[in-house]
C-alpha atoms as a PDB file:
ATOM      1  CA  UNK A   1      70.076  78.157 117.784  1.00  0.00           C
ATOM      2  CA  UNK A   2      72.773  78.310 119.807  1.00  0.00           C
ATOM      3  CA  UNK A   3      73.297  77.804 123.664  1.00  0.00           C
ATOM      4  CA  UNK A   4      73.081  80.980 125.642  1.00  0.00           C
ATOM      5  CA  UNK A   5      73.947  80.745 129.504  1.00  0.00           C
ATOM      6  CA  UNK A   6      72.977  83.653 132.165  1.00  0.00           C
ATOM      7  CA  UNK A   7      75.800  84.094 135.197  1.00  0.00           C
ATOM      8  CA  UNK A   8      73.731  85.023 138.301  1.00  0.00           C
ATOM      9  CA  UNK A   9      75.180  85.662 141.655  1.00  0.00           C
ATOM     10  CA  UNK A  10      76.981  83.262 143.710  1.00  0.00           C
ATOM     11  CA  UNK A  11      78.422  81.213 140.325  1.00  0.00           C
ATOM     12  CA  UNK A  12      75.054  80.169 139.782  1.00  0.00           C
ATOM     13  CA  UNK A  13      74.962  79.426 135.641  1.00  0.00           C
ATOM     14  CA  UNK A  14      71.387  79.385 134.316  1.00  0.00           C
ATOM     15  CA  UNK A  15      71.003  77.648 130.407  1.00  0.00           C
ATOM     16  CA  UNK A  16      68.553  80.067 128.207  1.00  0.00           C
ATOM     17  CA  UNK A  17      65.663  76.952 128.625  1.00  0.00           C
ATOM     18  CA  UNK A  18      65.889  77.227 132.655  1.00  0.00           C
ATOM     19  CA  UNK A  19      65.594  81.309 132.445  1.00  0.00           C
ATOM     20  CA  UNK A  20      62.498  80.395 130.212  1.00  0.00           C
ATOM     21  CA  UNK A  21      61.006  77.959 133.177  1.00  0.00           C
ATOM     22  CA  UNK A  22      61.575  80.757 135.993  1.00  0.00           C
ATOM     23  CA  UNK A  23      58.437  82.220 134.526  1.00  0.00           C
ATOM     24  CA  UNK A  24      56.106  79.505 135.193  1.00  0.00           C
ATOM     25  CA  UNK A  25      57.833  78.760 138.092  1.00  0.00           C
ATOM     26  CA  UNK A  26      55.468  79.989 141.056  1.00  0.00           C
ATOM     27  CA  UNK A  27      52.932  76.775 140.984  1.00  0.00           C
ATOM     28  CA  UNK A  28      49.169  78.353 140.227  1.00  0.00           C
ATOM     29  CA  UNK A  29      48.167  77.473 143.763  1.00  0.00           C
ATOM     30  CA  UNK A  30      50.371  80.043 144.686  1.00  0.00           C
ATOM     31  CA  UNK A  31      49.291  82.768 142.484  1.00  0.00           C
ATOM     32  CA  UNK A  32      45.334  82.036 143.719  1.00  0.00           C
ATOM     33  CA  UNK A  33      46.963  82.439 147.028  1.00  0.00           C
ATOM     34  CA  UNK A  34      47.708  85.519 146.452  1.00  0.00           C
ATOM     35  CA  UNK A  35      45.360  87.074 144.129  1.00  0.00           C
ATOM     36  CA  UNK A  36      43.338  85.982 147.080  1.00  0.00           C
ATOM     37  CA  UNK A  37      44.857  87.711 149.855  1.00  0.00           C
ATOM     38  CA  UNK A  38      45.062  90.625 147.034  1.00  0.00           C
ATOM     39  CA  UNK A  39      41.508  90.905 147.057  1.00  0.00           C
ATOM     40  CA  UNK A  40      40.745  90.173 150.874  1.00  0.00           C
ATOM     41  CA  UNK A  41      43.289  92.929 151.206  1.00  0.00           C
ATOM     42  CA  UNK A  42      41.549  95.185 149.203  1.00  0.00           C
ATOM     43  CA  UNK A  43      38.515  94.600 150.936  1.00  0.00           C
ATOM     44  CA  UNK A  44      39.345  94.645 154.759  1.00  0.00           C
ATOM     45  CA  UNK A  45      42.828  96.093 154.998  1.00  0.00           C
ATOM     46  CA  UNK A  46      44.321  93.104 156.398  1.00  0.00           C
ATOM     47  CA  UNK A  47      44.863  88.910 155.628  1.00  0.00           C
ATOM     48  CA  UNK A  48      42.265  86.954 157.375  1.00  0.00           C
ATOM     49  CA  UNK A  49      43.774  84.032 159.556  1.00  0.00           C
ATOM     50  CA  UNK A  50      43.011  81.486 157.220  1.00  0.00           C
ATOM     51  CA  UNK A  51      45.497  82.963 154.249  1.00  0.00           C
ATOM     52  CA  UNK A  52      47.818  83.609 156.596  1.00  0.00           C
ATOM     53  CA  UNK A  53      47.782  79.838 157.621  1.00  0.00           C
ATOM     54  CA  UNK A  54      47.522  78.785 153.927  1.00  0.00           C
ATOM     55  CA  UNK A  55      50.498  80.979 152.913  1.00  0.00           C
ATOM     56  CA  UNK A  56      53.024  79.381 155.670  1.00  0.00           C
ATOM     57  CA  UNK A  57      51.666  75.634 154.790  1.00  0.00           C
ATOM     58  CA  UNK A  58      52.498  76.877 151.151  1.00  0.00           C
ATOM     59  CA  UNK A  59      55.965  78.415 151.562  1.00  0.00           C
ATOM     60  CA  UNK A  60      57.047  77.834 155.354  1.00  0.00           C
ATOM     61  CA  UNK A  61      58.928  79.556 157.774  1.00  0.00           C
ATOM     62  CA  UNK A  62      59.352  82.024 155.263  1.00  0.00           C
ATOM     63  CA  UNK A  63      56.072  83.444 154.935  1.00  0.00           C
ATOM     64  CA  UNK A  64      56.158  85.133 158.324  1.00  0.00           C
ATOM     65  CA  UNK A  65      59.976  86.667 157.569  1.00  0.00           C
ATOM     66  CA  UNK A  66      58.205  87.617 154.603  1.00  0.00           C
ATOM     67  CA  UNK A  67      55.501  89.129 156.370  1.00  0.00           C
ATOM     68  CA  UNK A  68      57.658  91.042 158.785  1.00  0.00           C
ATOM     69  CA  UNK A  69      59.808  92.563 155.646  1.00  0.00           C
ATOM     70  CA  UNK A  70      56.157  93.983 154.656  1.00  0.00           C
ATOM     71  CA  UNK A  71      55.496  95.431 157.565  1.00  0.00           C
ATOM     72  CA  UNK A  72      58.795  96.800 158.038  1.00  0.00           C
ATOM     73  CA  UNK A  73      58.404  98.753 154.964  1.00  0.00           C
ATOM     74  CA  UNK A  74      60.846  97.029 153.180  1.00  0.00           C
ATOM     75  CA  UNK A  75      59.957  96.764 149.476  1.00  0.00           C
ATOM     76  CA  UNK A  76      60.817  99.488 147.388  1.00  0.00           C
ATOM     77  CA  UNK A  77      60.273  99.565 143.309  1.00  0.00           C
ATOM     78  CA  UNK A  78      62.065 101.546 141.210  1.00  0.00           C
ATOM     79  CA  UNK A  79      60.921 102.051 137.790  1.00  0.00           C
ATOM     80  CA  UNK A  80      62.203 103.770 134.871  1.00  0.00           C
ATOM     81  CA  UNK A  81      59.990 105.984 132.675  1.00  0.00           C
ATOM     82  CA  UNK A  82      60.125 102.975 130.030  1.00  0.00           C
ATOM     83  CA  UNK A  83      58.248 100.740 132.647  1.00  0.00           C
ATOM     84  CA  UNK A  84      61.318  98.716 133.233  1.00  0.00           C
ATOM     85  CA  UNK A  85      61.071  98.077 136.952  1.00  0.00           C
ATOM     86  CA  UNK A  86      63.536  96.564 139.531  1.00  0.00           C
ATOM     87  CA  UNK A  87      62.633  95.437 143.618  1.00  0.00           C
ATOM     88  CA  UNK A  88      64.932  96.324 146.160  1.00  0.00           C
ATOM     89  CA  UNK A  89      64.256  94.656 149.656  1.00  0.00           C
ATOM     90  CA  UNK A  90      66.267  95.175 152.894  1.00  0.00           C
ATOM     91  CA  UNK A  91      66.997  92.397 154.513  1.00  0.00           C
ATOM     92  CA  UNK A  92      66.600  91.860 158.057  1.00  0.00           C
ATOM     93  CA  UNK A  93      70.375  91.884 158.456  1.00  0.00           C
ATOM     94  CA  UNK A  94      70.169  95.359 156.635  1.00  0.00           C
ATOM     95  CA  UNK A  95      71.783  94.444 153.862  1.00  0.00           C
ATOM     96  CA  UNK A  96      70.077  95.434 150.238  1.00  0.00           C
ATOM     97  CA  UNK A  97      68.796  92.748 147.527  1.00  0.00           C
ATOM     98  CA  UNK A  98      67.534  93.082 144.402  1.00  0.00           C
ATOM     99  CA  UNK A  99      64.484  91.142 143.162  1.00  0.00           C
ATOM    100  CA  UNK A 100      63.240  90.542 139.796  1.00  0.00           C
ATOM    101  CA  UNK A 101      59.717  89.029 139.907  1.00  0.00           C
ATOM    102  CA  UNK A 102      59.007  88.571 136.460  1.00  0.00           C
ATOM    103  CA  UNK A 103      61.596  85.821 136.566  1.00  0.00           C
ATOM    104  CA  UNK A 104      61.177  85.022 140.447  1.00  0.00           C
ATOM    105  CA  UNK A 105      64.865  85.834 140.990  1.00  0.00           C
ATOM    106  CA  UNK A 106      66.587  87.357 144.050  1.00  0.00           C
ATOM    107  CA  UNK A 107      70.501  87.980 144.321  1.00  0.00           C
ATOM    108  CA  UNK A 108      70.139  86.950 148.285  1.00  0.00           C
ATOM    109  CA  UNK A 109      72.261  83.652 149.111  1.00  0.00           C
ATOM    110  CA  UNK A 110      69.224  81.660 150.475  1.00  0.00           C
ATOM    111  CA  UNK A 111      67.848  81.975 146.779  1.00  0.00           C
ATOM    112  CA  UNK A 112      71.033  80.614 145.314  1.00  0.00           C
ATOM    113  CA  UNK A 113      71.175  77.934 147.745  1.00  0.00           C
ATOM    114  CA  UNK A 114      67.409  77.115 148.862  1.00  0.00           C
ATOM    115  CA  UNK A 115      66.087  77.577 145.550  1.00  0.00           C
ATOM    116  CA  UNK A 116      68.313  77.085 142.724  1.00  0.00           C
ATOM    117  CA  UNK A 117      70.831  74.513 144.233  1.00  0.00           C
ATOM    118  CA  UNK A 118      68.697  71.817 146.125  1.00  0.00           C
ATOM    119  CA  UNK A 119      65.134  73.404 144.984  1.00  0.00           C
ATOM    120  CA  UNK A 120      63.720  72.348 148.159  1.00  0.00           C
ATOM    121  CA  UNK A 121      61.856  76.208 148.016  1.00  0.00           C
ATOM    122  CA  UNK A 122      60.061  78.025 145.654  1.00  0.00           C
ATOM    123  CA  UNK A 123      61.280  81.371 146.462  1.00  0.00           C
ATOM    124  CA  UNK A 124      62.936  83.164 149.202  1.00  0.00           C
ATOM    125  CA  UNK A 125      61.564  85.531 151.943  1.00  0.00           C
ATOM    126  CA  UNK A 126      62.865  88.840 149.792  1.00  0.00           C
ATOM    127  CA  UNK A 127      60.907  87.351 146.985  1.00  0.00           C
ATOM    128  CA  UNK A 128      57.776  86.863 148.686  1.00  0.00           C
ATOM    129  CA  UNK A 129      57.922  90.078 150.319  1.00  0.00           C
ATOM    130  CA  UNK A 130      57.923  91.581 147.245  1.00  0.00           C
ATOM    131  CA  UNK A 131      54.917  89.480 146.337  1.00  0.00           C
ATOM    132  CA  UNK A 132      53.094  90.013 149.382  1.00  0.00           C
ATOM    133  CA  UNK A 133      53.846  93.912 149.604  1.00  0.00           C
ATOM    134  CA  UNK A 134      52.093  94.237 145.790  1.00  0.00           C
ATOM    135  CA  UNK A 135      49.280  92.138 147.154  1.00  0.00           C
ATOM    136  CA  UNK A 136      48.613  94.097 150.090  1.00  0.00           C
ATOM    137  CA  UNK A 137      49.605  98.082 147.838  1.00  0.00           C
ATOM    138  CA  UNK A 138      52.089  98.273 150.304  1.00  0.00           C
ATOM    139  CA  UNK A 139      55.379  98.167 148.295  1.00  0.00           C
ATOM    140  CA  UNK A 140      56.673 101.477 147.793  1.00  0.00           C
ATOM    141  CA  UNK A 141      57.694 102.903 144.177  1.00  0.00           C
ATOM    142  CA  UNK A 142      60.456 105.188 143.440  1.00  0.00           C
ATOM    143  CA  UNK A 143      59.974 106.816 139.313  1.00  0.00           C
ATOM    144  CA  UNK A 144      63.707 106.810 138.487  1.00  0.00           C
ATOM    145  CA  UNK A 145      66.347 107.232 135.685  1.00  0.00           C
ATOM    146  CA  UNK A 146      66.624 104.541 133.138  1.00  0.00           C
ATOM    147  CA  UNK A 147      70.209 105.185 134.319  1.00  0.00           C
ATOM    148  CA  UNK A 148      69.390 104.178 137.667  1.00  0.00           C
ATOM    149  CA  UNK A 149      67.504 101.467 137.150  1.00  0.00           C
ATOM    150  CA  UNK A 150      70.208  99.699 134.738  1.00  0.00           C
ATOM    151  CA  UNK A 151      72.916 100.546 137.177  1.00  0.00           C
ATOM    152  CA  UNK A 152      70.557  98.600 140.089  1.00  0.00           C
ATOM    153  CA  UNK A 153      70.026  95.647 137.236  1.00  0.00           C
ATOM    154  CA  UNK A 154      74.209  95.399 136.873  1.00  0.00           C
ATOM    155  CA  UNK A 155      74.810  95.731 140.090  1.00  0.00           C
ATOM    156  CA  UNK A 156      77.207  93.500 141.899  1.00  0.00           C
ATOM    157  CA  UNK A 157      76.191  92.077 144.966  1.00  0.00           C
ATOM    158  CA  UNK A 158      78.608  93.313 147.088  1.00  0.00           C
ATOM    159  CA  UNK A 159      77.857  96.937 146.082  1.00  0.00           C
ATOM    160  CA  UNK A 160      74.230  97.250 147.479  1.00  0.00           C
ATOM    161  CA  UNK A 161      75.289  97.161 150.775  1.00  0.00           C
END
């Protein structure tokens, strides 16, 4: 077997063996976090007080950036007619990232920095947004061309402006 390496964003060089780790990445407290506020969602139409404390002791100041990218509508999936599916999230500086969250990925610089260089956060706001908008049936889905959707996948960062 030989070595494969992944180029992200940013000059950010992932080995084949740390792309395998992104998928168990998000820590199982975090995904009965949210299969909780999922189903509290479900039932009342909001996130009782005591999730929303639990999710910003679990990821931070983030969680309520997060929160405000939900609200703001800002989670859009686009997915090819072969199920392949790609996140886009504005920003709250307006600019356009895209998310991948079967591998917990996000081409935003605090991602590069926060979470891949000094790992001091398990995802970034765009990334939980997307998270928290699928939890709460808020994220909105565009059906698109595979075209389109491969285009968003190679995208370059400075081109989703």
């Amino acid at each position: 077997s030989t070595d494969m390496f992944i180029s992200l964003p940013y000059n950010i060089i992932l080995s084949r063996e740390q792309v395998l780790e992104m998928d168990a990445m998000l820590p199982s407290a975090a995904e009965e976090l949210l299969r909780e506020i999922q189903k509290q969602y479900l039932e009342t139409k909001q996130i009782p007080d005591d999730l929303l404390l639990a999710l910003k002791f679990m990821f931070g100041p983030i969680a309520v950036h997060a929160l405000d990218l939900v609200d703001q509508h800002s989670v859009t999936q686009f997915v090819a007619p072969s199920g392949r599916a790609v996140y886009q999230v504005i920003g709250s500086s307006g600019r356009v990232y895209s998310c991948f969250s079967s591998c917990h990925y996000c081409s935003c610089p605090a991602f590069s920095f926060s979470v891949l260089r000094k790992n001091d956060s398990l995802l970034c706001k765009h990334i939980l947004a997307v998270y928290l908008s699928q939890a709460t049936g808020t994220c909105q889905e565009v059906t698109t061309s595979a075209g389109h959707v491969t285009g968003l996948l190679l995208a370059k960062e400075e081109d989703n402006t």
